[in-house]
PDB file of N, CA and C in Angstrom:
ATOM      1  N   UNK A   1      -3.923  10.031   2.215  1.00  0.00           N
ATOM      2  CA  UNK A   1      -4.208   9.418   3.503  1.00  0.00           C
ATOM      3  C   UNK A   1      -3.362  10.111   4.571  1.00  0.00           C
ATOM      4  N   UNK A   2      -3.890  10.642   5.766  1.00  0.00           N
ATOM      5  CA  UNK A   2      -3.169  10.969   6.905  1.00  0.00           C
ATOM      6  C   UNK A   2      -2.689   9.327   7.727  1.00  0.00           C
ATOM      7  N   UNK A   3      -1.755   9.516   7.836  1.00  0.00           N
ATOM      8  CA  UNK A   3      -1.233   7.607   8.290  1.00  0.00           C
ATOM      9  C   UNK A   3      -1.637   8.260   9.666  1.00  0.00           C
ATOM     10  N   UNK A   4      -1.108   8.777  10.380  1.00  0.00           N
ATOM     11  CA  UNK A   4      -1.381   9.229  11.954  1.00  0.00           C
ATOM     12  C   UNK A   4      -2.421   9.193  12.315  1.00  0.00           C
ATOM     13  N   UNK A   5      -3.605   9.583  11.260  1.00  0.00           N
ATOM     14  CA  UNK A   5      -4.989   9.600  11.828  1.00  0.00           C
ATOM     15  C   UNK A   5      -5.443   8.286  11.234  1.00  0.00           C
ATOM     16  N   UNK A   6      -4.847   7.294  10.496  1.00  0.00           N
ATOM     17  CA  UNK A   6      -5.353   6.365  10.380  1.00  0.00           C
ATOM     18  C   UNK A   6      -5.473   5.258  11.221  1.00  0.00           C
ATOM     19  N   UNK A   7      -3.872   5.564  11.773  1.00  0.00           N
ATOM     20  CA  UNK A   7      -3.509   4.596  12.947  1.00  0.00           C
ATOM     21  C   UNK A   7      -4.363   4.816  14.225  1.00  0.00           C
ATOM     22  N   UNK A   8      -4.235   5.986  14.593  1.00  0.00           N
ATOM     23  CA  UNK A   8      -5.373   6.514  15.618  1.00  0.00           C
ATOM     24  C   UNK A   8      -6.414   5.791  15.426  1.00  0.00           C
ATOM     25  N   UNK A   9      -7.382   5.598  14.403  1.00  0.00           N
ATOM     26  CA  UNK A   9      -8.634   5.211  14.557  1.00  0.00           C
ATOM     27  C   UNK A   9      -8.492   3.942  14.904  1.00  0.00           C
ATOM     28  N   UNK A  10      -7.373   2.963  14.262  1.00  0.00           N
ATOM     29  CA  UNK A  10      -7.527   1.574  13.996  1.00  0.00           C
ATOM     30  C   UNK A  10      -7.109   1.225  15.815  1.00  0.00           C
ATOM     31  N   UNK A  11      -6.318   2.491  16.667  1.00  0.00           N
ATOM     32  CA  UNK A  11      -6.258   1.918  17.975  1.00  0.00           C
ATOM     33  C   UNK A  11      -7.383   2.069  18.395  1.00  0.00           C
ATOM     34  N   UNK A  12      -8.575   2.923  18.210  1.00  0.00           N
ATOM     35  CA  UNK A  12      -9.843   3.056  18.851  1.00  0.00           C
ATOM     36  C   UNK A  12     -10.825   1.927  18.805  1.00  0.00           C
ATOM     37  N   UNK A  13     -10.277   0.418  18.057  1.00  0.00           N
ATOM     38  CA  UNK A  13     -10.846  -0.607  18.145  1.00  0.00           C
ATOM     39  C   UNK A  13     -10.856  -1.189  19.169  1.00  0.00           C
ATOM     40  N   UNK A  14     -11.446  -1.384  20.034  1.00  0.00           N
ATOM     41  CA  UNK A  14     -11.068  -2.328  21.415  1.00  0.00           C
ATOM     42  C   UNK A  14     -10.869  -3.521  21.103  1.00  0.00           C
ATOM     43  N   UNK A  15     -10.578  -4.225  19.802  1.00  0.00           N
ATOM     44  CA  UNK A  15      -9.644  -5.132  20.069  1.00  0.00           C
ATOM     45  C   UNK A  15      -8.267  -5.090  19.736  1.00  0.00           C
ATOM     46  N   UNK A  16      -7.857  -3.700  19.262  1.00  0.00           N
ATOM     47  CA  UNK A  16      -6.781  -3.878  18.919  1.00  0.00           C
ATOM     48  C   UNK A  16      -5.597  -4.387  19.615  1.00  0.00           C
ATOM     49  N   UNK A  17      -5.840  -3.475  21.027  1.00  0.00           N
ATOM     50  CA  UNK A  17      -4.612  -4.094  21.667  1.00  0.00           C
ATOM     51  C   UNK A  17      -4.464  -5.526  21.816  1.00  0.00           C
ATOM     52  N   UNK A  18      -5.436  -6.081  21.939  1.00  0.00           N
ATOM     53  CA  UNK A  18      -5.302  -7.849  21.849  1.00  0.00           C
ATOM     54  C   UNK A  18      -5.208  -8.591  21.105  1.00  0.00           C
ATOM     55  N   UNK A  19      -4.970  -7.657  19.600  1.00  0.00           N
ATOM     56  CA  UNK A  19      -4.530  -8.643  18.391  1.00  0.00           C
ATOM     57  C   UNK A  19      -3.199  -7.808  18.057  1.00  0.00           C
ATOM     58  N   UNK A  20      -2.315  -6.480  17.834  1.00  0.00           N
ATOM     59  CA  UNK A  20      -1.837  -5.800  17.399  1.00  0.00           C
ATOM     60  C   UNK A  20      -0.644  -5.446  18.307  1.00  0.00           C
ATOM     61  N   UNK A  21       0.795  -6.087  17.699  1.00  0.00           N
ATOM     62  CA  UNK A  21       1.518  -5.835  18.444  1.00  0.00           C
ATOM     63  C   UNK A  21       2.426  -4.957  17.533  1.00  0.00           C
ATOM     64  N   UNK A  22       2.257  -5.098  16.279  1.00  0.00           N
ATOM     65  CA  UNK A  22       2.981  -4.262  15.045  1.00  0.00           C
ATOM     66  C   UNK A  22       2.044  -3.669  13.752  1.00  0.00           C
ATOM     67  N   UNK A  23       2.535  -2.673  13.406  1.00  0.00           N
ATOM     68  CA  UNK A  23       2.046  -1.800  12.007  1.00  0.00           C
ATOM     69  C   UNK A  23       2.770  -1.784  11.360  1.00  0.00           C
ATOM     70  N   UNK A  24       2.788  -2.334   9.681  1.00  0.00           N
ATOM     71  CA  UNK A  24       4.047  -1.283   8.797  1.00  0.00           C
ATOM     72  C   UNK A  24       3.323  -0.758   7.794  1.00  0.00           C
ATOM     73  N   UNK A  25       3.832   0.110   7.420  1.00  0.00           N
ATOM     74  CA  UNK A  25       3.719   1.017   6.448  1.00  0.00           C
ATOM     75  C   UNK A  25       4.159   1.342   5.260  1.00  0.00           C
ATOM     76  N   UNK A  26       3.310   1.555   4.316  1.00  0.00           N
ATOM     77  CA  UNK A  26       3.988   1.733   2.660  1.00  0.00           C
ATOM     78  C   UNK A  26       3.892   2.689   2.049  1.00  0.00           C
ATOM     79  N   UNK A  27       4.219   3.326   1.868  1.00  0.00           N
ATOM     80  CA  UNK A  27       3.875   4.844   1.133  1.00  0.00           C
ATOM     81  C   UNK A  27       4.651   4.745  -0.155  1.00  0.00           C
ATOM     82  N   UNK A  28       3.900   4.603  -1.571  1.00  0.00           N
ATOM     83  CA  UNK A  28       4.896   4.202  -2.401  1.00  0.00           C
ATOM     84  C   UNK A  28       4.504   6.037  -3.037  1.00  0.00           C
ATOM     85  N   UNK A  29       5.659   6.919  -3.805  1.00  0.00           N
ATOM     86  CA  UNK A  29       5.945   8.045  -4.225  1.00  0.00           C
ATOM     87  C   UNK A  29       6.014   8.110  -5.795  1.00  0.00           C
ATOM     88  N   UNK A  30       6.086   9.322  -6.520  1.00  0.00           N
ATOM     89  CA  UNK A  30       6.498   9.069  -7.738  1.00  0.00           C
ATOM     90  C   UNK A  30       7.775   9.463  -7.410  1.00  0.00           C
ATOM     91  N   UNK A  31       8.474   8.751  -8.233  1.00  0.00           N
ATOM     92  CA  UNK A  31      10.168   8.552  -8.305  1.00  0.00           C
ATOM     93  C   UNK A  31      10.286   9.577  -9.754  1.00  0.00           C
ATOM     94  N   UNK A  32      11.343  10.137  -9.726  1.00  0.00           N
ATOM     95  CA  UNK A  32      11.869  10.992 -11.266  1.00  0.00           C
ATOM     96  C   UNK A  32      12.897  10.245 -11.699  1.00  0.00           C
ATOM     97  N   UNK A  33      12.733   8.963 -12.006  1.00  0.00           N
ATOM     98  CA  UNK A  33      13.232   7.852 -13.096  1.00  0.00           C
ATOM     99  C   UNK A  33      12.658   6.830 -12.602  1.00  0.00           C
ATOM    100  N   UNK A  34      12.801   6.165 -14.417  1.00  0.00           N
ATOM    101  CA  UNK A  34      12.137   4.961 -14.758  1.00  0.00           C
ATOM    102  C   UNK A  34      13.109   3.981 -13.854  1.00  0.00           C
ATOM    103  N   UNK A  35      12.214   3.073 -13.739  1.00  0.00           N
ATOM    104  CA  UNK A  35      13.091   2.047 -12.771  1.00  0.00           C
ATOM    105  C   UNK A  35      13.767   1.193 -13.850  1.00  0.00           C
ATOM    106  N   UNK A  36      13.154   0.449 -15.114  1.00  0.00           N
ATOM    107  CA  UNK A  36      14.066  -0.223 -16.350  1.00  0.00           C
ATOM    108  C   UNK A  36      15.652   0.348 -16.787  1.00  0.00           C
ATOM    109  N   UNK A  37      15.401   1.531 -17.157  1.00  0.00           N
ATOM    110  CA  UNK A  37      16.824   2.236 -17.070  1.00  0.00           C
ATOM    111  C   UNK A  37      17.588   3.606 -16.287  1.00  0.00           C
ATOM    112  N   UNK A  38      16.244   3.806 -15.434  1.00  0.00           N
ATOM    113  CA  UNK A  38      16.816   5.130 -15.254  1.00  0.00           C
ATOM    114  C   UNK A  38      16.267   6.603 -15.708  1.00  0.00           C
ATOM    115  N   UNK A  39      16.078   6.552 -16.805  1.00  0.00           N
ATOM    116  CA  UNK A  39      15.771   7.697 -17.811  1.00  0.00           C
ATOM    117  C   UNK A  39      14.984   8.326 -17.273  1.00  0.00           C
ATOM    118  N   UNK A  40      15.387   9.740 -17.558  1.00  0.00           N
ATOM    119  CA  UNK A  40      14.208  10.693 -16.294  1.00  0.00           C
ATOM    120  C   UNK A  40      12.994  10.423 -16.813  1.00  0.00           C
ATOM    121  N   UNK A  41      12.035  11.067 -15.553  1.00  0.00           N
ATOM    122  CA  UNK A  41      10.356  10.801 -16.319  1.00  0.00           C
ATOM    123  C   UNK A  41      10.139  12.306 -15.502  1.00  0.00           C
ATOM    124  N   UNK A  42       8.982  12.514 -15.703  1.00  0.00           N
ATOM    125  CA  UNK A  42       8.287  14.319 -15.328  1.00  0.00           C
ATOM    126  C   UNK A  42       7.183  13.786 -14.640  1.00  0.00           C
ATOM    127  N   UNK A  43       6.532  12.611 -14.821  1.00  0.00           N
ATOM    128  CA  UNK A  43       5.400  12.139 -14.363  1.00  0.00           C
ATOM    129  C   UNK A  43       4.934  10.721 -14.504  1.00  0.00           C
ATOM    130  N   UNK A  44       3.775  10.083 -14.159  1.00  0.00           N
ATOM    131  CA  UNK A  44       3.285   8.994 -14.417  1.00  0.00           C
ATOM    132  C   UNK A  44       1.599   8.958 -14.598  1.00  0.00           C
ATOM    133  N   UNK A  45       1.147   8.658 -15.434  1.00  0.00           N
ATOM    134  CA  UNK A  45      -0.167   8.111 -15.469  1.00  0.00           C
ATOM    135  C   UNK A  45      -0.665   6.848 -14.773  1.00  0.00           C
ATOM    136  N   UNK A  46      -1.169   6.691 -13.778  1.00  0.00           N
ATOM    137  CA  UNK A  46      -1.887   5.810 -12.915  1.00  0.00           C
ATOM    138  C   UNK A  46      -3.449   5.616 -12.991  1.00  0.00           C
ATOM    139  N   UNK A  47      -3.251   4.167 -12.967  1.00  0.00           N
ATOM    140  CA  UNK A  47      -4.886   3.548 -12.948  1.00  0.00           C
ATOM    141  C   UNK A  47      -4.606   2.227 -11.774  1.00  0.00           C
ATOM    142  N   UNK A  48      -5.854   2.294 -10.761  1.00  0.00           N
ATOM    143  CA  UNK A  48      -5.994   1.498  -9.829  1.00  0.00           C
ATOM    144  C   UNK A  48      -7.585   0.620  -9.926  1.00  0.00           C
ATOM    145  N   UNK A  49      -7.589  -0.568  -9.928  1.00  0.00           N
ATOM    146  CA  UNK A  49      -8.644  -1.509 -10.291  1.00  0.00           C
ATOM    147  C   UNK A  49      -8.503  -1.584  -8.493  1.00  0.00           C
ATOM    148  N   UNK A  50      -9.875  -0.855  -8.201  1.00  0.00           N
ATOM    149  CA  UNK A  50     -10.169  -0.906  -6.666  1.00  0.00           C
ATOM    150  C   UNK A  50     -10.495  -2.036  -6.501  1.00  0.00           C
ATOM    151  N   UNK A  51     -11.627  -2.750  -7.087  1.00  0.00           N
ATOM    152  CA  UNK A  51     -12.463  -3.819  -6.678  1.00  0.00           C
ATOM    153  C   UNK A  51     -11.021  -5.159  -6.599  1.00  0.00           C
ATOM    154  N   UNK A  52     -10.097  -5.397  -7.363  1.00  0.00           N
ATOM    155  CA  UNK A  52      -8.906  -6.272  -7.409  1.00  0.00           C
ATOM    156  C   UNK A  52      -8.288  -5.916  -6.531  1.00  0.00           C
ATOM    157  N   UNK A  53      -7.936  -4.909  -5.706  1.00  0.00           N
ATOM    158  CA  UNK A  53      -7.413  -4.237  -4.905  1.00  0.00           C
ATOM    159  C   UNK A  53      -8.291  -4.425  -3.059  1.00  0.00           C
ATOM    160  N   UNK A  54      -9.645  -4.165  -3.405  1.00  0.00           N
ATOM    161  CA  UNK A  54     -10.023  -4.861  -2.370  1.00  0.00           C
ATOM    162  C   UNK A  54     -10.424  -6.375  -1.747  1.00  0.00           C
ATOM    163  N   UNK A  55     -10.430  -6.951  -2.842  1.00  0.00           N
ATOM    164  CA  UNK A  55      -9.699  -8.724  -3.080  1.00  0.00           C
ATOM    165  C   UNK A  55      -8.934  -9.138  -2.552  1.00  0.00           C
ATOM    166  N   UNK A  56      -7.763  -8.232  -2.644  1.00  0.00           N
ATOM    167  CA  UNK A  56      -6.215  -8.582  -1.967  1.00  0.00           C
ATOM    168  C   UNK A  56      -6.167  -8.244  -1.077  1.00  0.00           C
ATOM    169  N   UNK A  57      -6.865  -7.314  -0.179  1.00  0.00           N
ATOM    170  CA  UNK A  57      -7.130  -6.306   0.726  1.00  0.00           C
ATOM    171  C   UNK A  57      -7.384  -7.986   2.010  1.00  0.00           C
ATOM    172  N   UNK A  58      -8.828  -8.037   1.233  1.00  0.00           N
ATOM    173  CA  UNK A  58      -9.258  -9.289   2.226  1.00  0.00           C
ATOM    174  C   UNK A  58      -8.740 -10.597   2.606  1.00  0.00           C
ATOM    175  N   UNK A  59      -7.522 -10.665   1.377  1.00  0.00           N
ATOM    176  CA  UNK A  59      -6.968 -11.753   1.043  1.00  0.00           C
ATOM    177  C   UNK A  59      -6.108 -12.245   2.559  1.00  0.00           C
ATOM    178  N   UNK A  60      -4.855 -10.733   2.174  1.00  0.00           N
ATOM    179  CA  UNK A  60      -4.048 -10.611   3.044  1.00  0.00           C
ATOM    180  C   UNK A  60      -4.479 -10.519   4.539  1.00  0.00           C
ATOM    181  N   UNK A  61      -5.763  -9.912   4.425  1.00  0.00           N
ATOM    182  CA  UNK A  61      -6.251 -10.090   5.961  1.00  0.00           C
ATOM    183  C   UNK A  61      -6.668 -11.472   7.066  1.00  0.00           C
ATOM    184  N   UNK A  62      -6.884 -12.017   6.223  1.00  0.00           N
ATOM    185  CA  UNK A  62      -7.280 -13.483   6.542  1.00  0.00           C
ATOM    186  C   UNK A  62      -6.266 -14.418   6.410  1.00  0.00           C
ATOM    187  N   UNK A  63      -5.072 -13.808   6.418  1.00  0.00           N
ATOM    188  CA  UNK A  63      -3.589 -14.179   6.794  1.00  0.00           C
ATOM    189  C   UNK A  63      -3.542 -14.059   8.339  1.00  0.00           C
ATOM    190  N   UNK A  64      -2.630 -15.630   8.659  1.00  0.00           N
ATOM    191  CA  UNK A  64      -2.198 -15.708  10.191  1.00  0.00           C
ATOM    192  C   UNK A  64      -2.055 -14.470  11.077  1.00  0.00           C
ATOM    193  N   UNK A  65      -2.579 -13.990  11.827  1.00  0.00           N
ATOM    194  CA  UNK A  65      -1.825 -13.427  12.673  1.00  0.00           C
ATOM    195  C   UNK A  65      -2.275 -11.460  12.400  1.00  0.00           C
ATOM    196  N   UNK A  66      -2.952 -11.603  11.113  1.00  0.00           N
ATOM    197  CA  UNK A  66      -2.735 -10.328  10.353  1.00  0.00           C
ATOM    198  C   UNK A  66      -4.548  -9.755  11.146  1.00  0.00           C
ATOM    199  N   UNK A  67      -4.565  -8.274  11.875  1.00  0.00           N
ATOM    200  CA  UNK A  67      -5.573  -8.220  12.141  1.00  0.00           C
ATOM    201  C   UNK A  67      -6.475  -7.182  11.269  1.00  0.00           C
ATOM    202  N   UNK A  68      -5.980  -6.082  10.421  1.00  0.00           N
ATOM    203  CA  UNK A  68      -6.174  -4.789   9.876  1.00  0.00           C
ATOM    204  C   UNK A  68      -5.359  -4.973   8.640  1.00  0.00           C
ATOM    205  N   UNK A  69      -6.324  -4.974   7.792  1.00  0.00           N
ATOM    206  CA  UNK A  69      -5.210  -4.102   6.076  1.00  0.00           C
ATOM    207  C   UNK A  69      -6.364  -3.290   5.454  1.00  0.00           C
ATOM    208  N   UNK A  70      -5.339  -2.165   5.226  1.00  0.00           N
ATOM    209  CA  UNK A  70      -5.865  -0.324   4.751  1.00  0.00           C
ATOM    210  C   UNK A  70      -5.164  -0.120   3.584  1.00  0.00           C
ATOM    211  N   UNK A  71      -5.388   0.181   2.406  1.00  0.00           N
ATOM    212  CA  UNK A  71      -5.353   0.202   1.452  1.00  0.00           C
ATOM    213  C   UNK A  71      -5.728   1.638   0.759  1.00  0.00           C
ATOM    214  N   UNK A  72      -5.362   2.271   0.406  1.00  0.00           N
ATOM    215  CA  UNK A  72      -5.231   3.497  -0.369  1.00  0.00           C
ATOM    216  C   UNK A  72      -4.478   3.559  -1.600  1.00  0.00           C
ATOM    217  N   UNK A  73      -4.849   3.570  -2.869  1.00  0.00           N
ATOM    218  CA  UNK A  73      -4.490   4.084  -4.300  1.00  0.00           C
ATOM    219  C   UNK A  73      -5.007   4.585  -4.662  1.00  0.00           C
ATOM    220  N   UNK A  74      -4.246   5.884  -5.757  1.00  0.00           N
ATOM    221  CA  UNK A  74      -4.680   6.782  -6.480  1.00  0.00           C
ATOM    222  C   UNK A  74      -4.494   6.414  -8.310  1.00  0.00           C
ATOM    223  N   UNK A  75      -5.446   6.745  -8.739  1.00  0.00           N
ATOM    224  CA  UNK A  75      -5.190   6.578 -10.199  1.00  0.00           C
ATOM    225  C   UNK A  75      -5.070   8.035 -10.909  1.00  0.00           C
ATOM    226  N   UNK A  76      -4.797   8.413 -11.977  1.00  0.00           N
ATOM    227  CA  UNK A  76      -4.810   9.542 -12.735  1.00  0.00           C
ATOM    228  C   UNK A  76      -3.117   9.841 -12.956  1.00  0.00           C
ATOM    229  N   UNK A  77      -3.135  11.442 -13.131  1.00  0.00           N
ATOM    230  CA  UNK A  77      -1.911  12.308 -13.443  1.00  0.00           C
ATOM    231  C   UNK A  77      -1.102  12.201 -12.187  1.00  0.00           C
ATOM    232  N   UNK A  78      -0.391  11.930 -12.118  1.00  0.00           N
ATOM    233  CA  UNK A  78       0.808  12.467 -10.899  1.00  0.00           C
ATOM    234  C   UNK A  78       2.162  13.162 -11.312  1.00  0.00           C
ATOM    235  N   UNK A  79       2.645  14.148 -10.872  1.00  0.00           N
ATOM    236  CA  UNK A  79       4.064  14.183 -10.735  1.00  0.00           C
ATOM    237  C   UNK A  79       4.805  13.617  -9.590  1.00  0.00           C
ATOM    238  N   UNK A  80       6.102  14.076  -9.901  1.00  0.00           N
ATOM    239  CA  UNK A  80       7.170  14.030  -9.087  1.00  0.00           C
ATOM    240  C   UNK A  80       6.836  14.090  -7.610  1.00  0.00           C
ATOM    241  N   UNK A  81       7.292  13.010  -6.449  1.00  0.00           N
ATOM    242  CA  UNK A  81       6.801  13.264  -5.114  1.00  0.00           C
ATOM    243  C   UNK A  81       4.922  13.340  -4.797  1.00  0.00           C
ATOM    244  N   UNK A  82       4.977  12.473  -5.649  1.00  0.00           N
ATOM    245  CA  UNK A  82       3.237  12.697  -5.485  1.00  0.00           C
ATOM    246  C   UNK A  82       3.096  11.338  -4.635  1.00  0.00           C
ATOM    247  N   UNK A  83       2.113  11.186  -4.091  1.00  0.00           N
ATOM    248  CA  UNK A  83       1.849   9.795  -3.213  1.00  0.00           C
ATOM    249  C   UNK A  83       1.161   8.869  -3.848  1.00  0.00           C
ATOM    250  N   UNK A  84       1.508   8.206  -4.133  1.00  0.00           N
ATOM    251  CA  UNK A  84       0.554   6.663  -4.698  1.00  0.00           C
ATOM    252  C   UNK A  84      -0.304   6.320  -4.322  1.00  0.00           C
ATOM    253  N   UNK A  85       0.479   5.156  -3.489  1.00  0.00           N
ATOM    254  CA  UNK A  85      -0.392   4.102  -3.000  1.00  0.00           C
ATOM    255  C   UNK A  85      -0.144   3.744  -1.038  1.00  0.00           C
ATOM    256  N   UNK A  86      -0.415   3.960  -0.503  1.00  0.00           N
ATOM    257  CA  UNK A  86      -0.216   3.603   0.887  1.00  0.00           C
ATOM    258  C   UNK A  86      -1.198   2.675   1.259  1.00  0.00           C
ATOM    259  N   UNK A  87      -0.024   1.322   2.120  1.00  0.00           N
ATOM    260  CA  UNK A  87      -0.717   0.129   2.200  1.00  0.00           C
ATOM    261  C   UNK A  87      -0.609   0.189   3.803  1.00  0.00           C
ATOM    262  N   UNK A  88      -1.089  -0.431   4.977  1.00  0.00           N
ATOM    263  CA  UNK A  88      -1.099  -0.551   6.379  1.00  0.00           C
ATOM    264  C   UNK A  88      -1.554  -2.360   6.474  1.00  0.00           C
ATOM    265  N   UNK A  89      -0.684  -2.267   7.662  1.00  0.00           N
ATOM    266  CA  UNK A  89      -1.075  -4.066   7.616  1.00  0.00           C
ATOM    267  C   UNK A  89      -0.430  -3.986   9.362  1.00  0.00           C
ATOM    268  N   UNK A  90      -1.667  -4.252   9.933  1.00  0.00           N
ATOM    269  CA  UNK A  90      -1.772  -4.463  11.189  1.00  0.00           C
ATOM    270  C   UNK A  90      -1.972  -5.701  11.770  1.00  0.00           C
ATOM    271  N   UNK A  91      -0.800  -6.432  12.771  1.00  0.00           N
ATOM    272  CA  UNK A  91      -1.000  -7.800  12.777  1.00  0.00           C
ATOM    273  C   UNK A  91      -0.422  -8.166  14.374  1.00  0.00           C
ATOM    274  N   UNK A  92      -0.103  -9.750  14.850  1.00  0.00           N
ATOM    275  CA  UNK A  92       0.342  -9.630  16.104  1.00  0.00           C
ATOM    276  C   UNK A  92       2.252  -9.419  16.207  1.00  0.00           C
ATOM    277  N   UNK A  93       2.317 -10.382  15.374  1.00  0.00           N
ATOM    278  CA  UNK A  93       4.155 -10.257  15.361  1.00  0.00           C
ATOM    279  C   UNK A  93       5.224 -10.255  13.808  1.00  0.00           C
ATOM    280  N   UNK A  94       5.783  -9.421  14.025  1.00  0.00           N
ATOM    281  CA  UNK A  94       6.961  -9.511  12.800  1.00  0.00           C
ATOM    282  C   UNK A  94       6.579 -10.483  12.001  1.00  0.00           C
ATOM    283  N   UNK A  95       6.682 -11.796  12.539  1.00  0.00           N
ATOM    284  CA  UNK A  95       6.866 -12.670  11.522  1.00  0.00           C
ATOM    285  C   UNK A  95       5.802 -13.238  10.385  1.00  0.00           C
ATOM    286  N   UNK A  96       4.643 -12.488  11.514  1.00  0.00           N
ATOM    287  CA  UNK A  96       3.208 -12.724   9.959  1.00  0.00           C
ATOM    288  C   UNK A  96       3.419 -11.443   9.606  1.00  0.00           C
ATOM    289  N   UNK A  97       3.437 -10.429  10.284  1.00  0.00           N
ATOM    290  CA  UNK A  97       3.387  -9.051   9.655  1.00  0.00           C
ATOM    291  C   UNK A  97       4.550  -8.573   8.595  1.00  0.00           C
ATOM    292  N   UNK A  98       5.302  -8.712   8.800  1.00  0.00           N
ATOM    293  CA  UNK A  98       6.245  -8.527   7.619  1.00  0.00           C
ATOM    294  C   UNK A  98       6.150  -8.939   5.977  1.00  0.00           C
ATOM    295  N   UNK A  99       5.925 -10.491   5.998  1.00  0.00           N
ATOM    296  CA  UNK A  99       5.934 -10.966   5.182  1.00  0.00           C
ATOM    297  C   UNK A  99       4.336 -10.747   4.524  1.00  0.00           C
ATOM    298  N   UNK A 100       3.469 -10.224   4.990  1.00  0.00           N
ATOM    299  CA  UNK A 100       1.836 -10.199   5.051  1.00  0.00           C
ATOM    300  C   UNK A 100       2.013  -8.445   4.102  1.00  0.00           C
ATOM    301  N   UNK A 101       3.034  -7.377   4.631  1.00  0.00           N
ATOM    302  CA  UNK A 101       2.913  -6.405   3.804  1.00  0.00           C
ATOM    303  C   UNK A 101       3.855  -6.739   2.023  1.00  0.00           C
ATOM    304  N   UNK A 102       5.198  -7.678   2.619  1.00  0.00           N
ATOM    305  CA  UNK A 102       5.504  -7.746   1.232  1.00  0.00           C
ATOM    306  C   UNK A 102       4.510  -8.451  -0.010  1.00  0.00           C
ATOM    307  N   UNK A 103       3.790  -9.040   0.708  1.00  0.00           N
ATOM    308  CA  UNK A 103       2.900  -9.858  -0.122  1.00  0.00           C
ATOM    309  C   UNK A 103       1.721  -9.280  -0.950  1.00  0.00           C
ATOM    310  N   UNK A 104       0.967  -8.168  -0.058  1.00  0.00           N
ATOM    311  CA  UNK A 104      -0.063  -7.451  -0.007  1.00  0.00           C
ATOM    312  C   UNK A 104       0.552  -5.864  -1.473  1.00  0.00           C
ATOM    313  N   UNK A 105       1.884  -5.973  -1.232  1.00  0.00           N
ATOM    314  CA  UNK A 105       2.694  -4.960  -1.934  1.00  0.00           C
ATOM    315  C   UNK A 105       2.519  -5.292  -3.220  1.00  0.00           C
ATOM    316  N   UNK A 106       3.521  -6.940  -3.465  1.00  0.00           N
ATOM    317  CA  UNK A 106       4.058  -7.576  -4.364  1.00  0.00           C
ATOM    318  C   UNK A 106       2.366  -7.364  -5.306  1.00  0.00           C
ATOM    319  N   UNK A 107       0.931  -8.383  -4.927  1.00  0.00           N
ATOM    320  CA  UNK A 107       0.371  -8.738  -5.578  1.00  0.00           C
ATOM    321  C   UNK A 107      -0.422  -6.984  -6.062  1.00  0.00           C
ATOM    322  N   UNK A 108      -0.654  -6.287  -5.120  1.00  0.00           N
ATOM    323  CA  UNK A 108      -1.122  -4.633  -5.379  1.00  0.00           C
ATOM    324  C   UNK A 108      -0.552  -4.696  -6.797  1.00  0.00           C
ATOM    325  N   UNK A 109       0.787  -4.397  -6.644  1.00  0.00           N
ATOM    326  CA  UNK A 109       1.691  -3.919  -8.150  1.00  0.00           C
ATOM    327  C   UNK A 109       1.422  -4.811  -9.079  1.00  0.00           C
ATOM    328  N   UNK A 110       1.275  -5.676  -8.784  1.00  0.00           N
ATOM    329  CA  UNK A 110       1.193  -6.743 -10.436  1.00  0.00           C
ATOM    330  C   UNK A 110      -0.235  -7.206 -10.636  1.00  0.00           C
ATOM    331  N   UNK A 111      -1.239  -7.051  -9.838  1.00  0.00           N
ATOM    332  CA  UNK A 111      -2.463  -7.352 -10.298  1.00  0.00           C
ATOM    333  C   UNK A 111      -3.869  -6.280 -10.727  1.00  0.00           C
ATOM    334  N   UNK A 112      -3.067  -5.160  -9.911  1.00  0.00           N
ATOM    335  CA  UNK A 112      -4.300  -4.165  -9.856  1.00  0.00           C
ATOM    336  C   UNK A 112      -3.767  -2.649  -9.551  1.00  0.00           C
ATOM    337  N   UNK A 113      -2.601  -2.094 -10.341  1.00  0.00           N
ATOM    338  CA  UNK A 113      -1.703  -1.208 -10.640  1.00  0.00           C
ATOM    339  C   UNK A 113      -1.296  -1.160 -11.869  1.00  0.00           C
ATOM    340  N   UNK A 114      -1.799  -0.239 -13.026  1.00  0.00           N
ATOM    341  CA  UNK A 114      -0.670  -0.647 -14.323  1.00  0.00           C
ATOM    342  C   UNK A 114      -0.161   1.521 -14.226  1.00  0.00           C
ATOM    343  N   UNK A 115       0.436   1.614 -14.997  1.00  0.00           N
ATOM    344  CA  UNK A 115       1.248   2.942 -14.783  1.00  0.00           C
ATOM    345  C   UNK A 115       1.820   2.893 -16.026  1.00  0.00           C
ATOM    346  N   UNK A 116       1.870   4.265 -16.706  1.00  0.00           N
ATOM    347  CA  UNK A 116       2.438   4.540 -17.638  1.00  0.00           C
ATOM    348  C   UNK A 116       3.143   6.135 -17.736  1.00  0.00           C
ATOM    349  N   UNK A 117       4.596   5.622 -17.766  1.00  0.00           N
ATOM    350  CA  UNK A 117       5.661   6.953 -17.446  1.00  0.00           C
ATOM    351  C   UNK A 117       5.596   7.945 -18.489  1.00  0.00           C
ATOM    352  N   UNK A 118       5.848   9.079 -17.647  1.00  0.00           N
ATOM    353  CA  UNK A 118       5.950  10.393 -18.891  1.00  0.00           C
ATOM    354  C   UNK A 118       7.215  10.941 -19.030  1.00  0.00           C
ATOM    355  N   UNK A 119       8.063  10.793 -19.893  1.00  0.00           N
ATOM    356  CA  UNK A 119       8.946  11.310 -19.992  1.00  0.00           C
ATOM    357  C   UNK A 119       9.293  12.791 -20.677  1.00  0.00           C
ATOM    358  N   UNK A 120      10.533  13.375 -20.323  1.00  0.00           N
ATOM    359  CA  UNK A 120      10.920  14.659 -20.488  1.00  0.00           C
ATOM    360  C   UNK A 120      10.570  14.932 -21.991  1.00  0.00           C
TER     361      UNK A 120
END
């Protein structure tokens, strides 16, 4: 995903400015260790259940305040520094928007993300 050109488009909504006072952004990476202990990894195998993914998509959108959620995952081979998953959650203020991406994060990873590390 180009985030710059994503954001671009989502201002070309004419309503944005009247719902959208904040964006955040997620760009999750492959990391070179396991998060359980540490132990290096070389890579990860990724699988993304889109349709569960666009569930949550709508979920989170129809949250207070929340006007835009963009959603991008990759499944397959990745290495090191490879890009995941990038989430966007466009809303009016901090206080739905914040808590609207941890949420949108939290349920991504545990409902419709499984990953399996490759080690050295």
């Amino acid at each position: 995903m180009d985030i710059s050109k994503t954001i671009a488009d989502l201002k070309k909504d004419p309503q944005f400015a009247e719902n959208v006072g904040m964006i955040l952004i997620h760009n999750g990476t492959v990391r070179g260790w396991s998060r359980g202990d540490h132990s290096t990894v070389s890579g990860i195998e990724v699988s993304a259940d889109l349709k569960k993914i666009e569930e949550i998509r709508r979920d989170i959108e129809a949250l207070e305040g929340i006007y835009k959620v963009v959603v991008e995952a990759k499944s397959g081979a990745m290495t090191l520094g490879d890009d995941l998953l990038f989430l966007i959650v466009a809303g009016d203020i901090r206080e739905n928007v914040k808590p609207a991406l941890a949420l949108l994060l939290d349920r991504v990873k545990a409902e419709a993300i499984s990953k399996k590390e490759i080690f050295k």
